[in-house]
Protein backbone atom coordinates (compact mmCIF):
# COMPACT_ATOMS: atom_id res chain seq x y z
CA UNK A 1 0.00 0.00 0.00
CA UNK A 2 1.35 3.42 -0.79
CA UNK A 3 0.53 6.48 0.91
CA UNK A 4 0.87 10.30 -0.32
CA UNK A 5 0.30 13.23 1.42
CA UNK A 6 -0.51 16.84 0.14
CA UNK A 7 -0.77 20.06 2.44
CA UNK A 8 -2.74 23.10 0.66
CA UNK A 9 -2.22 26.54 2.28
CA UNK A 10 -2.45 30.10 1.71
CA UNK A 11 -3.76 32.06 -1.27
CA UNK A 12 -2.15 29.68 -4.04
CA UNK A 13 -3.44 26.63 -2.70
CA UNK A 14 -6.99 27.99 -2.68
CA UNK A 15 -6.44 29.16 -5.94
CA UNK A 16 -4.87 25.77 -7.36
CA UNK A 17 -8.12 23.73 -5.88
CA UNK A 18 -10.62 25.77 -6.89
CA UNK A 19 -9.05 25.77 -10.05
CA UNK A 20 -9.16 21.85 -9.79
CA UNK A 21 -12.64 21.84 -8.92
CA UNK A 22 -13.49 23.03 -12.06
CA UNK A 23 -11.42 20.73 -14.11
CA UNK A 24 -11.22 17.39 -12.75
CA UNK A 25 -15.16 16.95 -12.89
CA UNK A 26 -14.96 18.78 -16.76
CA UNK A 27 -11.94 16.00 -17.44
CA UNK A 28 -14.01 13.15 -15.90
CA UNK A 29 -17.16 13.69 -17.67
CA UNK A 30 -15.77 13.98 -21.06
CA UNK A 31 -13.68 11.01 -20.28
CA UNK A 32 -16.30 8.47 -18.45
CA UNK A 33 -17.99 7.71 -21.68
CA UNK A 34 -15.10 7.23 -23.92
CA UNK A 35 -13.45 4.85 -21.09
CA UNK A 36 -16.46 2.67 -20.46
CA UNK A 37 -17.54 2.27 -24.39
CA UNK A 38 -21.06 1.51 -23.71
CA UNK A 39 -20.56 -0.62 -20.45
CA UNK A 40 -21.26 -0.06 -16.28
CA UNK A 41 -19.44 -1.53 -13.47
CA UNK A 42 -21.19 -2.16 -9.94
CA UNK A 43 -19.51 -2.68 -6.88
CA UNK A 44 -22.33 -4.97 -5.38
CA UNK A 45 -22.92 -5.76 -1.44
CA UNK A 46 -21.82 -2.31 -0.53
CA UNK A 47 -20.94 -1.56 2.27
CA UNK A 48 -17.77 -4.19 1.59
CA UNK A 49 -16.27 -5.26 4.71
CA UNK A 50 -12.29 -3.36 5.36
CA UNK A 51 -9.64 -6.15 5.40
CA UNK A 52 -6.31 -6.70 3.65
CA UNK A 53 -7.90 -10.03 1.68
CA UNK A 54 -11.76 -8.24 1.21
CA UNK A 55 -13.48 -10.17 -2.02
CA UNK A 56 -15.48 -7.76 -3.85
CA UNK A 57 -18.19 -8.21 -5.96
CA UNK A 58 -18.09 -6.60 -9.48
CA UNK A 59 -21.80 -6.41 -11.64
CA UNK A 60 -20.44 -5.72 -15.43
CA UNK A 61 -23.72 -4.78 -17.39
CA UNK A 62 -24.61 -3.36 -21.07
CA UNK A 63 -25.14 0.06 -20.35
CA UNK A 64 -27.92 -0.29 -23.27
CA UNK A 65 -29.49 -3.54 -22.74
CA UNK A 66 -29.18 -3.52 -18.92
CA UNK A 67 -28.22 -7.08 -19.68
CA UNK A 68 -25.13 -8.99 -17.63
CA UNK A 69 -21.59 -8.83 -19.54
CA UNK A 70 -20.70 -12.45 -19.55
CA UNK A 71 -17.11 -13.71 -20.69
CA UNK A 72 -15.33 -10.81 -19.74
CA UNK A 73 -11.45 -10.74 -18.11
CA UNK A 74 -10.96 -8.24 -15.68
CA UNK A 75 -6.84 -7.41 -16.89
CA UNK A 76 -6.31 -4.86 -14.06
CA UNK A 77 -7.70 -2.79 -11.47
CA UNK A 78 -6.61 -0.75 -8.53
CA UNK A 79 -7.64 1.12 -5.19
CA UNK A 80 -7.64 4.63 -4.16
CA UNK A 81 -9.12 6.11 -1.11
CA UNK A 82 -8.25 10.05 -0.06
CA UNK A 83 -9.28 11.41 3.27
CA UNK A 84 -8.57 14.67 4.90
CA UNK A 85 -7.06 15.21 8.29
CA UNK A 86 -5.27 17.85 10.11
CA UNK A 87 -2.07 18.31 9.17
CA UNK A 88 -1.51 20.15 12.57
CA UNK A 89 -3.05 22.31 15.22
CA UNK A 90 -5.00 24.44 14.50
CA UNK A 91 -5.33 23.53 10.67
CA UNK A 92 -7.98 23.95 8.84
CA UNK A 93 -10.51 20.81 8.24
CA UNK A 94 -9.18 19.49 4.69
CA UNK A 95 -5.86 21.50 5.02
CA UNK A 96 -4.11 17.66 4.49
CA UNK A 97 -5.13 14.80 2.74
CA UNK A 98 -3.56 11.83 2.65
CA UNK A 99 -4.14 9.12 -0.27
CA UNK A 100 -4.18 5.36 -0.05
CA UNK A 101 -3.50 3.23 -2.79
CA UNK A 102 -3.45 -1.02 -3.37
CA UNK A 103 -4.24 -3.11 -6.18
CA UNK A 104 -6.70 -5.55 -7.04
CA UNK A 105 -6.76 -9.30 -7.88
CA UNK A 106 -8.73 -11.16 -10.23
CA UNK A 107 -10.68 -14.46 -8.88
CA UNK A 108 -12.71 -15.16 -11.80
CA UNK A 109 -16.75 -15.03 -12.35
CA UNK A 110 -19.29 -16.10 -10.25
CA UNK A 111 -22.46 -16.09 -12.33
CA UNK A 112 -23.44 -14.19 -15.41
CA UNK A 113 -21.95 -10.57 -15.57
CA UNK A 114 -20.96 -11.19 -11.81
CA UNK A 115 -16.80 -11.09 -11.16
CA UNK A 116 -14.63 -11.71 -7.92
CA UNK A 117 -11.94 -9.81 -6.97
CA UNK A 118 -9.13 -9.58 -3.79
CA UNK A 119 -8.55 -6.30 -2.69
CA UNK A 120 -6.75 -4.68 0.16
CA UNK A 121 -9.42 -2.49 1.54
CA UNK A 122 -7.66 -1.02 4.87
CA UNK A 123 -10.50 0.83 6.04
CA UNK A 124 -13.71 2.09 6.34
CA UNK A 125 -14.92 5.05 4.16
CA UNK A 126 -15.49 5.92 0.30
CA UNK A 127 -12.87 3.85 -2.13
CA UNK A 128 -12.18 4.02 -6.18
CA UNK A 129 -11.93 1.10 -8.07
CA UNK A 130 -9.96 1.65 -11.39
CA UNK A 131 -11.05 -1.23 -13.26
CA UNK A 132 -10.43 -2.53 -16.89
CA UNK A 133 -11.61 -5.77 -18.49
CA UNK A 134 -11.31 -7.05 -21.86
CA UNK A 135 -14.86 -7.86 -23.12
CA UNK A 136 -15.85 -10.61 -26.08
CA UNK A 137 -16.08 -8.43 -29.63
CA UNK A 138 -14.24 -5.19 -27.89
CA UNK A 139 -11.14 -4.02 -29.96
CA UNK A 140 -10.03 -2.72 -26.69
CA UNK A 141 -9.85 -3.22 -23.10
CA UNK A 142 -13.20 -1.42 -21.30
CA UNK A 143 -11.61 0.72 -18.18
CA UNK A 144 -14.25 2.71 -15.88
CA UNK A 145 -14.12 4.05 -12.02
CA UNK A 146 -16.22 2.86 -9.89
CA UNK A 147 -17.30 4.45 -6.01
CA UNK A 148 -17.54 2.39 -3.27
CA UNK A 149 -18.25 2.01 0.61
CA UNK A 150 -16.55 0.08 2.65
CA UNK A 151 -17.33 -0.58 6.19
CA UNK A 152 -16.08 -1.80 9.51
């Protein structure tokens, strides 16, 4: 697991993240439906339990059929959870953040459109799940974000 940590103060850094407030979700949007080409990943059972060996559930679907993505190879994935904190007394809330990363491991599928993976999921609180998965009659590999809780 790798951890970062970042420390935003004074006029600049309120300047660099409001600036990043408007760009990340402008760069997201015009990049979610490019990424997923037509498909929608589900982190199912939510909240997931937090553990260093946590199996997670992934729901691939046809984002225009609704109907289960069967077939498919999940080829790589990865965790990524961010959390503020205080970086020291009398800091402001959010001053810090620190980032947790981990990857993901590939089990295989458990039903139709239904695939198992290991993760490392040290704690409770809001993950990201980079995922990609080559799909039958794709050209190239499907890759999408998906949100998820985890709990204690």
């Amino acid at each position: 697991m790798q951890v970062r940590h970042s420390l935003k103060t004074g006029a600049l850094g309120r300047l660099i993240g409001a600036s990043l407030l408007v760009a990340l979700p402008l760069a997201s949007c015009a990049g979610a439906g490019e990424n997923s080409q037509g498909y929608r990943f589900d982190v199912l059972d939510q909240p997931v339990p937090a553990g260093a060996h946590t199996e997670l559930t992934v729901k691939l679907t046809d984002a225009a059929t609704g109907q289960p993505v069967q077939g498919a190879t999940i080829t790589g994935g990865g965790l990524e959870m961010t959390h503020p904190h205080y970086a020291h007394k009398g800091a402001s809330p959010g001053a810090a953040t620190t980032t947790m990363s981990g990857d993901v491991k590939f089990l295989g599928s458990s039903g139709p459109g239904l695939y198992q993976l290991m993760a490392d999921v040290s704690m409770a609180g809001k993950w990201k799940l980079d995922i990609s998965a080559n799909i039958p009659g794709e050209t190239k590999p499907v890759r999408e974000t998906v949100k998820f809780e985890a709990g204690r």
